[in-house]
Protein backbone atom coordinates (compact mmCIF):
# COMPACT_ATOMS: atom_id res chain seq x y z
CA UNK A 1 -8.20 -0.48 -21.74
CA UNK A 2 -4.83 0.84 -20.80
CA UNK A 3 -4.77 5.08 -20.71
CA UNK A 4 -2.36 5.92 -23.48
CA UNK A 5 -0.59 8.09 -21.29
CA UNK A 6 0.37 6.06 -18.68
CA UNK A 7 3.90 4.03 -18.79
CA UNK A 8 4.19 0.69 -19.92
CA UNK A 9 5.80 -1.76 -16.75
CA UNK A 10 9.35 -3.63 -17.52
CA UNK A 11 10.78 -5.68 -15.24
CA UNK A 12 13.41 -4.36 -13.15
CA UNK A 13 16.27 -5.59 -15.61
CA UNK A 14 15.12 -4.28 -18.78
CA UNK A 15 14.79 -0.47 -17.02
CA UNK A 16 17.06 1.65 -18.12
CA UNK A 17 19.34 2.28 -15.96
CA UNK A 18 20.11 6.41 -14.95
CA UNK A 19 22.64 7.90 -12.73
CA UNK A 20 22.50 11.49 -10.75
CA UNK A 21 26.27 12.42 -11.38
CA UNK A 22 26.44 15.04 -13.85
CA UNK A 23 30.04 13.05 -15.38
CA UNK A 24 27.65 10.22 -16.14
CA UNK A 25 24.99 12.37 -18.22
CA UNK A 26 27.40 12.12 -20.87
CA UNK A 27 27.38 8.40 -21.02
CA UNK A 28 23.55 7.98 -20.64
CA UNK A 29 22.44 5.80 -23.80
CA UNK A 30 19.89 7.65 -26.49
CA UNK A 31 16.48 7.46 -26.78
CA UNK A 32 16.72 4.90 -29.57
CA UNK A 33 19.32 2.66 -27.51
CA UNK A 34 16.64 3.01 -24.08
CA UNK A 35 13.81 1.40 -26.22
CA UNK A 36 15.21 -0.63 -28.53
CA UNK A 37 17.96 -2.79 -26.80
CA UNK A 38 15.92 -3.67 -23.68
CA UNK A 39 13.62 -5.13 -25.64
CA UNK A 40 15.77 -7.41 -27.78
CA UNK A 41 16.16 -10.25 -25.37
CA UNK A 42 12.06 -10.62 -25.28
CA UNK A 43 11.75 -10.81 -28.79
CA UNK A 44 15.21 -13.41 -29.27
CA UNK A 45 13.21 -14.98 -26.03
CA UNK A 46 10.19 -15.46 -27.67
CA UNK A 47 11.46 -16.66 -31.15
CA UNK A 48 12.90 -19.43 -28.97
CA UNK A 49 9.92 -20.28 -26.43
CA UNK A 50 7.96 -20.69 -29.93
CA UNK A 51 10.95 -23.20 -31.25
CA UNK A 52 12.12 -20.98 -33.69
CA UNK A 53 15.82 -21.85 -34.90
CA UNK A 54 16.10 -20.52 -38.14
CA UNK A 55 19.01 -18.56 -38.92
CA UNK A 56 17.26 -15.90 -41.08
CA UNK A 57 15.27 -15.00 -37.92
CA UNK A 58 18.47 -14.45 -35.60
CA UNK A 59 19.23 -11.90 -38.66
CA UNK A 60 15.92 -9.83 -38.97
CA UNK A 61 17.43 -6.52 -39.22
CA UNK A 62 19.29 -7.43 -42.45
CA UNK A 63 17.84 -5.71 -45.71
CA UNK A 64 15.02 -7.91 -47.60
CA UNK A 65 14.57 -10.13 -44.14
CA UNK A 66 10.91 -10.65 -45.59
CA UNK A 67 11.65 -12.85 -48.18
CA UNK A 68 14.48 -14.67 -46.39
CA UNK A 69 11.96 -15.87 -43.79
CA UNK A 70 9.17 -17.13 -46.85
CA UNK A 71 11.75 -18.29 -49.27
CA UNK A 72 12.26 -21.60 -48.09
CA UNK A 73 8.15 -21.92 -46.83
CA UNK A 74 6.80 -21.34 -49.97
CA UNK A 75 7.21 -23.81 -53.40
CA UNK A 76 6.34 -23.39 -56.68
CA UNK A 77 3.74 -26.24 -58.37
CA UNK A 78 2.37 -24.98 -61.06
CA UNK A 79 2.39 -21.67 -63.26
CA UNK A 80 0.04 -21.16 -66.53
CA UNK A 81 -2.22 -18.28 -67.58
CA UNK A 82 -3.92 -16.73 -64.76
CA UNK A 83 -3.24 -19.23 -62.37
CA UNK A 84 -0.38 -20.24 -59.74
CA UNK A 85 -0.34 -23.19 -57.61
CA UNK A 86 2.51 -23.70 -54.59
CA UNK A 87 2.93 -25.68 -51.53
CA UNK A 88 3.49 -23.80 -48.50
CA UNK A 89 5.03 -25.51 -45.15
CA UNK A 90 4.15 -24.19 -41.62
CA UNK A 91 7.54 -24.00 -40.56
CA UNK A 92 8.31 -22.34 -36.58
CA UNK A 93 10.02 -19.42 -38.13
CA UNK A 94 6.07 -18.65 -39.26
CA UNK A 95 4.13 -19.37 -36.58
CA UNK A 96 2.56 -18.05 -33.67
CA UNK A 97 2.75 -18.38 -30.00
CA UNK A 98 -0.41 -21.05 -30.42
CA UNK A 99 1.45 -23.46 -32.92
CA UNK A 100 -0.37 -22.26 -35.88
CA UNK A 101 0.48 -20.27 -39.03
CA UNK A 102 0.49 -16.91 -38.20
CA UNK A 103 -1.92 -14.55 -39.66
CA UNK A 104 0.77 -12.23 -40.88
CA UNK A 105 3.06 -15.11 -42.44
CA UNK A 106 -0.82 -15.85 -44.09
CA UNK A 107 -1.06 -12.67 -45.74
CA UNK A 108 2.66 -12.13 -46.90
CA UNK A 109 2.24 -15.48 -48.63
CA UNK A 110 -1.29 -14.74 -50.16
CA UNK A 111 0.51 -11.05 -51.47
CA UNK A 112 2.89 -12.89 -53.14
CA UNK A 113 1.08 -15.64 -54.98
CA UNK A 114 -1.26 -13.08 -56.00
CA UNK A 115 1.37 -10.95 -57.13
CA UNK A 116 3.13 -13.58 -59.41
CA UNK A 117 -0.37 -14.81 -60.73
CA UNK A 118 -1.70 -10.75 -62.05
CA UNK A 119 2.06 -11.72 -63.41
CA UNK A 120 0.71 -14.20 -65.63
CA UNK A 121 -1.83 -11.81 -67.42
CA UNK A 122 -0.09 -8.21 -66.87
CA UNK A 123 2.75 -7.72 -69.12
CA UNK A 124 6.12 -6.75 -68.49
CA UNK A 125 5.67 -3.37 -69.56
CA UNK A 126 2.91 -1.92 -67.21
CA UNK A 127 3.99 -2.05 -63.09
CA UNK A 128 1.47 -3.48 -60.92
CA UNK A 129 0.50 -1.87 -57.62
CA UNK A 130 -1.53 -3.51 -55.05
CA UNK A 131 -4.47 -1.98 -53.74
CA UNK A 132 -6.38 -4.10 -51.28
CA UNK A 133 -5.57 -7.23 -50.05
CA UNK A 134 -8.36 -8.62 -48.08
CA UNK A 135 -8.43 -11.51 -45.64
CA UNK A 136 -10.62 -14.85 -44.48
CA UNK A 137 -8.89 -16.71 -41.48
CA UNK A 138 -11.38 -19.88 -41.62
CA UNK A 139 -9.08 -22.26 -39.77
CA UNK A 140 -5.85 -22.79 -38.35
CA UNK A 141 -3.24 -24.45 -40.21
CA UNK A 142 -0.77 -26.53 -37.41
CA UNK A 143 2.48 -26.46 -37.34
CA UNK A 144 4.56 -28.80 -40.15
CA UNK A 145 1.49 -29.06 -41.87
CA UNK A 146 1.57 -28.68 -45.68
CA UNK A 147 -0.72 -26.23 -47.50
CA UNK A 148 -1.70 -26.02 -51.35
CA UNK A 149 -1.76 -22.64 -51.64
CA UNK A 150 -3.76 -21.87 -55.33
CA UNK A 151 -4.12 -18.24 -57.04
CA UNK A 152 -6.15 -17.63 -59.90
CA UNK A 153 -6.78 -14.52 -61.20
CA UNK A 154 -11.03 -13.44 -61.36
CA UNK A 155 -11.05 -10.70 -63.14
CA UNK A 156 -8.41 -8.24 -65.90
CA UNK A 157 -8.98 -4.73 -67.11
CA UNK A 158 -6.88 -2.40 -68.83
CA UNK A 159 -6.35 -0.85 -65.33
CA UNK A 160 -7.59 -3.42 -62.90
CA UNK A 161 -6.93 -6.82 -61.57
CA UNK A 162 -8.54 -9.02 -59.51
CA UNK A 163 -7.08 -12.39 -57.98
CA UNK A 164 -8.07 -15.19 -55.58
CA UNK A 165 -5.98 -16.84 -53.30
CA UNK A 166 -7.16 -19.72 -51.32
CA UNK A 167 -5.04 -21.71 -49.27
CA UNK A 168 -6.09 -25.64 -48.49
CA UNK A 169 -4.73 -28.49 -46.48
CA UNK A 170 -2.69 -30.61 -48.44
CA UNK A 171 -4.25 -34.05 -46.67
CA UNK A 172 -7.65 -32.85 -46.72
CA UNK A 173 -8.11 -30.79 -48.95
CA UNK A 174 -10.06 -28.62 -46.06
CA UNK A 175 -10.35 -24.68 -46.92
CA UNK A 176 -8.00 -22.32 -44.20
CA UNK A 177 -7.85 -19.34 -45.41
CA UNK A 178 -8.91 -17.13 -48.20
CA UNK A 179 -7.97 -13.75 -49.89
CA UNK A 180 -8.91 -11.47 -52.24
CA UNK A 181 -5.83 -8.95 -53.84
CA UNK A 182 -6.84 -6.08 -56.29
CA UNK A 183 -4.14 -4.50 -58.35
CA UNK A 184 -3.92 -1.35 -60.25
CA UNK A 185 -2.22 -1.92 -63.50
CA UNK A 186 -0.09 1.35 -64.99
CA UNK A 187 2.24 1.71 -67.76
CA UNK A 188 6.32 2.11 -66.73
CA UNK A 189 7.45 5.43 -67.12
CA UNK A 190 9.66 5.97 -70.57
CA UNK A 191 11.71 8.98 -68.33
């Protein structure tokens, strides 16, 4: 394990670059410019090494980037009482450097199918927070492949709710991944 205290290694491009002049002191870029803008190139680098062309991901700074990037991955199928069924699409903009869906894309889709299903039981007039959201990675789900992605919600208090997300393959019908969201149901605020 790395000692915390010692200095990450970039390659000789992506070091900032200082002068001993005192006239070019003033010109020497912030903090914020030295580590964010060498750093840019990787990440655009890596987006394309992984095949990514989507346009949302060239704009990932803009506000609400999160649901640009599922928006078009995830499909509604079906909606009734305390259950939601989509599709969901491994598309590159969502994978990882394997090929695979990546575990983060997982659990941003699982949040919000569990979110609209405590929908389908919570009313309108209490807010729903989310408490825990907890994770199975059972499989990996390929690239292009299509995934039935079902919530259905286990349990509904006055304060609580409980909902299962499980996310199959659509040709198989094999189990991938699995999650388990509690929300805390409160009343909106009259103020």
């Amino acid at each position: 394990m790395a000692n915390p205290s010692s200095k990450a290694t970039l390659p000789a491009s992506l070091e900032p670059q200082t002068s001993s002049s005192s006239t070019a002191a003033a010109a020497t870029p912030t903090e914020s410019d030295v580590r964010s803008k060498p750093f840019e190139p990787l990440i655009t680098g890596f987006f394309k090494g992984v095949g990514v062309q989507d346009p949302n991901v060239e704009n990932y700074a803009s506000k609400d980037f999160y649901s640009n990037l599922l928006c078009n991955t995830l499909k509604t199928h079906t909606v009734r009482r305390g259950h939601v069924t989509c599709f969901a699409t491994v598309k590159p903009s969502i994978s990882n450097h394997y090929g695979g869906l990546h575990g983060g894309a997982v659990a941003a889709i699982a949040e919000r199918v569990a979110i609209a299903t405590a929908r389908t039981v919570v009313g309108e007039d209490k807010e729903i927070f989310l408490v825990d959201l907890g994770m199975s990675y059972l499989s990996a789900a390929p690239k292009d492949a299509e995934l039935i992605v079902d919530g259905s919600v286990v349990r509904s208090g006055r304060n609580i709710t409980l909902v299962s997300v499980e996310f199959k393959m659509k040709k198989t019908g094999k189990l991938a991944f699995t999650s388990r969201a509690t929300f805390h149901n409160s009343p909106v605020s009259k103020l």
